[in-house]
C-alpha atoms as a PDB file:
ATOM      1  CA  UNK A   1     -17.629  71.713 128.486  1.00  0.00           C
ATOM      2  CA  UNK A   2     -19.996  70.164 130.736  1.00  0.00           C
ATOM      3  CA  UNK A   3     -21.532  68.074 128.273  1.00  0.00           C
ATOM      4  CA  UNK A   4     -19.006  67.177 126.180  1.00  0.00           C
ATOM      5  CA  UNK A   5     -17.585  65.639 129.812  1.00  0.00           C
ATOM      6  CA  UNK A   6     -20.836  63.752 130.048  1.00  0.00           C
ATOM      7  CA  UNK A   7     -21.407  62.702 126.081  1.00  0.00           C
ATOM      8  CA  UNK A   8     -18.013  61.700 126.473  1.00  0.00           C
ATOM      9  CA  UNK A   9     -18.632  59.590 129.708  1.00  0.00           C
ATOM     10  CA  UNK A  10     -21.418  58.074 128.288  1.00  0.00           C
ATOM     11  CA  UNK A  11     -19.601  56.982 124.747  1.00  0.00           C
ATOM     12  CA  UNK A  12     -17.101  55.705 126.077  1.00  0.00           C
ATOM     13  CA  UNK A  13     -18.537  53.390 128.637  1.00  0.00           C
ATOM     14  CA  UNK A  14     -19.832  51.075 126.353  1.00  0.00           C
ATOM     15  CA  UNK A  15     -16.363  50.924 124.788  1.00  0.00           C
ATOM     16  CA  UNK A  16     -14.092  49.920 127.849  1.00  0.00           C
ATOM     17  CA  UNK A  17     -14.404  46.353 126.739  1.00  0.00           C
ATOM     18  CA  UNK A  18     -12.920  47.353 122.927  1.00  0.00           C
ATOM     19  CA  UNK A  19     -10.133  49.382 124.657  1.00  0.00           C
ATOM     20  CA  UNK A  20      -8.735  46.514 126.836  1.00  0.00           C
ATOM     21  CA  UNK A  21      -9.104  44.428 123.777  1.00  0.00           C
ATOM     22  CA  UNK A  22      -6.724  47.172 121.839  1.00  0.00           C
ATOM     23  CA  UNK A  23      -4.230  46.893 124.548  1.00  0.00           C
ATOM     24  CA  UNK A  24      -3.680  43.236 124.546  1.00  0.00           C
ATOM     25  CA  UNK A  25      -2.631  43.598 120.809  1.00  0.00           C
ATOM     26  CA  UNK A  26       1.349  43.546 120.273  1.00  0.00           C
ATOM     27  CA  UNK A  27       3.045  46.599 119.956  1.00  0.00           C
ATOM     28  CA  UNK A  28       4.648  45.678 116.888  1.00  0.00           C
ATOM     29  CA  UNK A  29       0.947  45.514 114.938  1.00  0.00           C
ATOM     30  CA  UNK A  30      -0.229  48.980 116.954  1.00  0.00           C
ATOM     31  CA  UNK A  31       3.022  50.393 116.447  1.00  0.00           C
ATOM     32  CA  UNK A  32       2.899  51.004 112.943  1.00  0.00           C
ATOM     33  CA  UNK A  33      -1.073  51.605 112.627  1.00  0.00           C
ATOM     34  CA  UNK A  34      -0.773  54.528 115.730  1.00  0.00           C
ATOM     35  CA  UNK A  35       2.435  56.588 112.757  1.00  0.00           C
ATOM     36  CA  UNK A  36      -0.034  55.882 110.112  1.00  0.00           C
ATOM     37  CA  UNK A  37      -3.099  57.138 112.000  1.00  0.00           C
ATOM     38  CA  UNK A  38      -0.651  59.870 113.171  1.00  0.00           C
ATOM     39  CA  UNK A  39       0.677  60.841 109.800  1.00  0.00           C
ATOM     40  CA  UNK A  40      -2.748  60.818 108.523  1.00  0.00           C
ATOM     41  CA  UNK A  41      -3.909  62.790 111.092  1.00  0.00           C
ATOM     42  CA  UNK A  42      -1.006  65.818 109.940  1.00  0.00           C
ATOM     43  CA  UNK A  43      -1.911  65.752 106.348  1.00  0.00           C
ATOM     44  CA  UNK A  44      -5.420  66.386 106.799  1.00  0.00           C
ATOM     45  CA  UNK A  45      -5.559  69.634 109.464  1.00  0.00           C
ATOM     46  CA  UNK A  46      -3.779  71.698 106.099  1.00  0.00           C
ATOM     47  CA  UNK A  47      -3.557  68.927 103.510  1.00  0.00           C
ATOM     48  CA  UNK A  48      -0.028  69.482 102.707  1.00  0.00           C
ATOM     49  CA  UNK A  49       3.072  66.838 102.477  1.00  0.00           C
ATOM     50  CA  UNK A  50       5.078  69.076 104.683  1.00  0.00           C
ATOM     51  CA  UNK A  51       3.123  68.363 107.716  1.00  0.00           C
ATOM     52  CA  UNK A  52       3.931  64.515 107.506  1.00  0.00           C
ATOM     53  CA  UNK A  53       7.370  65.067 106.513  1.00  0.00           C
ATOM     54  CA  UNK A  54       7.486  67.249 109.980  1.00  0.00           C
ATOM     55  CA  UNK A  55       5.753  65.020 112.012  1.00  0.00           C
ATOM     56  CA  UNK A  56       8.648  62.087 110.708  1.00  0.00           C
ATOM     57  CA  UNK A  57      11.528  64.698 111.699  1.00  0.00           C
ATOM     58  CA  UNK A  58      10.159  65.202 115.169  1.00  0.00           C
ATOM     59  CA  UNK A  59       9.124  61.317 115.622  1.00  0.00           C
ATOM     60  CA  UNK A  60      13.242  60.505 114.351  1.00  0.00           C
ATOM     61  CA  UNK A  61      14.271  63.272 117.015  1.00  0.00           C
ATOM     62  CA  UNK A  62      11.853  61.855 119.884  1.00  0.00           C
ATOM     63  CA  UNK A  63      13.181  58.703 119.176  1.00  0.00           C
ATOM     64  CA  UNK A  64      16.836  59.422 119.255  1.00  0.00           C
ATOM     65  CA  UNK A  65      15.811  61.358 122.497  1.00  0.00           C
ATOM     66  CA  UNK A  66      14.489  58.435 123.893  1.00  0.00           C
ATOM     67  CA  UNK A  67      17.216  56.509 122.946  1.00  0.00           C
ATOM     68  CA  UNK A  68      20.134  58.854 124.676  1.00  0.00           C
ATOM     69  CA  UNK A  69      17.855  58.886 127.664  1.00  0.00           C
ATOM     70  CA  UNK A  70      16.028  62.111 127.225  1.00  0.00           C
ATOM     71  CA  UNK A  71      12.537  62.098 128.255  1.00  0.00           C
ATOM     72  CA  UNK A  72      10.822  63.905 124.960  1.00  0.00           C
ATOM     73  CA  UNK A  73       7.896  65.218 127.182  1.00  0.00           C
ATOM     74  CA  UNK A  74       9.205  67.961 128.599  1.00  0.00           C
ATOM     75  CA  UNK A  75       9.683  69.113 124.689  1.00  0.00           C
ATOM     76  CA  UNK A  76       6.662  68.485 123.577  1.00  0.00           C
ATOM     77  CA  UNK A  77       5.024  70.607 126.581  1.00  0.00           C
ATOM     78  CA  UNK A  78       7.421  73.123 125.339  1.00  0.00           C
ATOM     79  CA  UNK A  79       6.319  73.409 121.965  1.00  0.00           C
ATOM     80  CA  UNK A  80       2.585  73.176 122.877  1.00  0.00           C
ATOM     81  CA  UNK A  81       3.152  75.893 125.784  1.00  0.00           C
ATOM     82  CA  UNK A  82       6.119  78.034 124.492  1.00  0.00           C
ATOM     83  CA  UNK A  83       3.854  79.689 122.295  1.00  0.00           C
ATOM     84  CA  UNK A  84       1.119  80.798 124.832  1.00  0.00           C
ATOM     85  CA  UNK A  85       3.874  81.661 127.178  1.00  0.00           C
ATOM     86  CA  UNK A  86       5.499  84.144 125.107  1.00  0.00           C
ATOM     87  CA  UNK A  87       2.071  85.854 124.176  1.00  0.00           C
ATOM     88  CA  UNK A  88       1.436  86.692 127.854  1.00  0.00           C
ATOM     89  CA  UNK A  89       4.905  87.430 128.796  1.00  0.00           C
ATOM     90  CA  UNK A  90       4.230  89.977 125.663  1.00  0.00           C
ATOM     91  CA  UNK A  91       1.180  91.071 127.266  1.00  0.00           C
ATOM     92  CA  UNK A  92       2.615  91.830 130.414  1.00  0.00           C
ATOM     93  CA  UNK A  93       5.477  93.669 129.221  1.00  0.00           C
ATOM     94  CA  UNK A  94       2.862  95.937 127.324  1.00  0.00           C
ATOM     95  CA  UNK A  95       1.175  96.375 130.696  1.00  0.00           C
ATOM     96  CA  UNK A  96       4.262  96.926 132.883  1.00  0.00           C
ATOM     97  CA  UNK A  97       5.291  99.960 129.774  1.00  0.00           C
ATOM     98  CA  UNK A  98       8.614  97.539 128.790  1.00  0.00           C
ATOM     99  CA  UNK A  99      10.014  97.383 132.734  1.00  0.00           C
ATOM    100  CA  UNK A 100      10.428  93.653 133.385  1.00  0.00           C
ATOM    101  CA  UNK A 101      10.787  94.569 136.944  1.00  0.00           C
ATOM    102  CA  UNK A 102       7.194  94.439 137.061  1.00  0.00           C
ATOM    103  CA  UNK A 103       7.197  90.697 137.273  1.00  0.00           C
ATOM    104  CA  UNK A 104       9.309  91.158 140.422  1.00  0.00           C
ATOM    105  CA  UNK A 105       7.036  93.536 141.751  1.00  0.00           C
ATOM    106  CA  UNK A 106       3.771  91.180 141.557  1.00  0.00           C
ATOM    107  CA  UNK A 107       2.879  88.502 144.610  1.00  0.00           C
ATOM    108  CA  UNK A 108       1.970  86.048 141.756  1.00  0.00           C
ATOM    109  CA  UNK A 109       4.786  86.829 138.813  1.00  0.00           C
ATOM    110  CA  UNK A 110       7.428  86.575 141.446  1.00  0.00           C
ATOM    111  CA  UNK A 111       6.645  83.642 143.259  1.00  0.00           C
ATOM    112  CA  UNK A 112       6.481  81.526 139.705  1.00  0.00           C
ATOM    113  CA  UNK A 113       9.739  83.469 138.283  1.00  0.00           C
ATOM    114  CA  UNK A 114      11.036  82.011 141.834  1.00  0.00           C
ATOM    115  CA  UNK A 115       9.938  78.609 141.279  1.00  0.00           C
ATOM    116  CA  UNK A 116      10.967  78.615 137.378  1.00  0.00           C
ATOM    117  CA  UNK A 117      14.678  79.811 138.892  1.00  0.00           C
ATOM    118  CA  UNK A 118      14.401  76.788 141.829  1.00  0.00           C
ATOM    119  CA  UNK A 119      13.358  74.462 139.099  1.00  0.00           C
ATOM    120  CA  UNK A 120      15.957  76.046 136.673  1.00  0.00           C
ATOM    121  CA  UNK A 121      19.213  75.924 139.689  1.00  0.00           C
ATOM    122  CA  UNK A 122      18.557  72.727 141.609  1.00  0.00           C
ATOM    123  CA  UNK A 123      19.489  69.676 138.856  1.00  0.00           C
ATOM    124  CA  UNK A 124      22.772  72.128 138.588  1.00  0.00           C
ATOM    125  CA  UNK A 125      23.632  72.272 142.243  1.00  0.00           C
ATOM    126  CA  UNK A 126      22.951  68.433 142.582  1.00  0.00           C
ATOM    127  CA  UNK A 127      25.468  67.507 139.802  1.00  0.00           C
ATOM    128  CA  UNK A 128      28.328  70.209 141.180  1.00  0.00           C
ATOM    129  CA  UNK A 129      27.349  68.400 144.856  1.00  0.00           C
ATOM    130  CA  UNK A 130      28.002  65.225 143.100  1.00  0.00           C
ATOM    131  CA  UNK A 131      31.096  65.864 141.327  1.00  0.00           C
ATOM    132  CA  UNK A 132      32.478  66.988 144.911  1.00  0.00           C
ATOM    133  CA  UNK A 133      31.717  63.589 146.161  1.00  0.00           C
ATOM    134  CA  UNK A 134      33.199  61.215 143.958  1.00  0.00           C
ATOM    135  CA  UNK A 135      36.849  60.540 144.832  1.00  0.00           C
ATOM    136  CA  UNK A 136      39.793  62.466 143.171  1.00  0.00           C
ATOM    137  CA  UNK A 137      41.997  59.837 140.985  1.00  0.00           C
ATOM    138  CA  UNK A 138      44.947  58.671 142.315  1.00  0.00           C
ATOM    139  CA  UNK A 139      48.527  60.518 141.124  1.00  0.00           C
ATOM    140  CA  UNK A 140      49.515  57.598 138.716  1.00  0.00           C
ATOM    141  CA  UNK A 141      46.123  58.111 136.666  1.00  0.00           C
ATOM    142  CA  UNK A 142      45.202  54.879 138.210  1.00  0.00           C
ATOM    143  CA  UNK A 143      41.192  54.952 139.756  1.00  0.00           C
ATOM    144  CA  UNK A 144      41.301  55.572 143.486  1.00  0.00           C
ATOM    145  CA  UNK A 145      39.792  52.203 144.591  1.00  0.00           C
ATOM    146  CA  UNK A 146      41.775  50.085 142.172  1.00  0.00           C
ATOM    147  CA  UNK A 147      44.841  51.551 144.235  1.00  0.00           C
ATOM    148  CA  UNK A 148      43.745  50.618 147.579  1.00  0.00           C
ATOM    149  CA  UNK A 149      42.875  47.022 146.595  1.00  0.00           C
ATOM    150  CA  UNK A 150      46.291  45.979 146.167  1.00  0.00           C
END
């Protein structure tokens, strides 16, 4: 790992100038060169047409996401980490002999399943805080501040 860090520093020193170059190109020309690199890329780890037709799928979906104001990288870490997560949740089940109140149990286990239940609870309790703010409608259907204008 080591060297790899250092080959890596030492490649790509040289290069900095070529990068900054790449940048100032418009994203309309790098664009469509980054899919084809990218659908390239898919067809050659098993050489088969389904890989690219997956990889347009999820680019259609990641860009409807993005459009409707979903931030696709919380899916994408799911996808590359949902896999490794199940594994070792299977691993400790097989430990604890099937009692899942083993991860309550453990310092470590517990304070994460606390955090993934914080994380999990707190964008649900803002929005029920916020619905309580806003102002009821008025009785005729009309909007509250509307009413009090006139």
């Amino acid at each position: 790992m080591y060297i790899g860090n250092i080959l890596l520093l030492v490649m790509s020193l040289p290069m900095v100038g070529l990068f900054v170059r790449i940048l100032r190109v418009r994203p309309a020309i790098l664009a469509p060169v980054t899919a084809l690199i990218t659908l390239l890329g898919a067809y050659t780890v098993a050489n088969r047409v389904f890989d690219v037709f997956l990889v347009i799928i999820f680019g259609v979906i990641g860009y409807l996401m993005k459009k409707f104001g979903f931030e696709p990288g919380p899916l994408v870490l799911a996808f590359v980490l949902g896999t490794m997560i199940e594994s070792s949740g299977r691993q400790s089940l097989l430990i604890f002999g099937g009692d899942p109140a083993g991860f309550l149990t453990r310092p470590i286990s517990g304070t994460i399943l606390a955090l993934v239940l914080v994380a999990a609870l707190v964008p649900i309790v803002q929005a029920v805080l916020a619905r309580r703010r806003r102002p009821a409608p008025a009785p005729d259907g009309r909007d509250a501040q509307l009413h009090d204008h006139r």
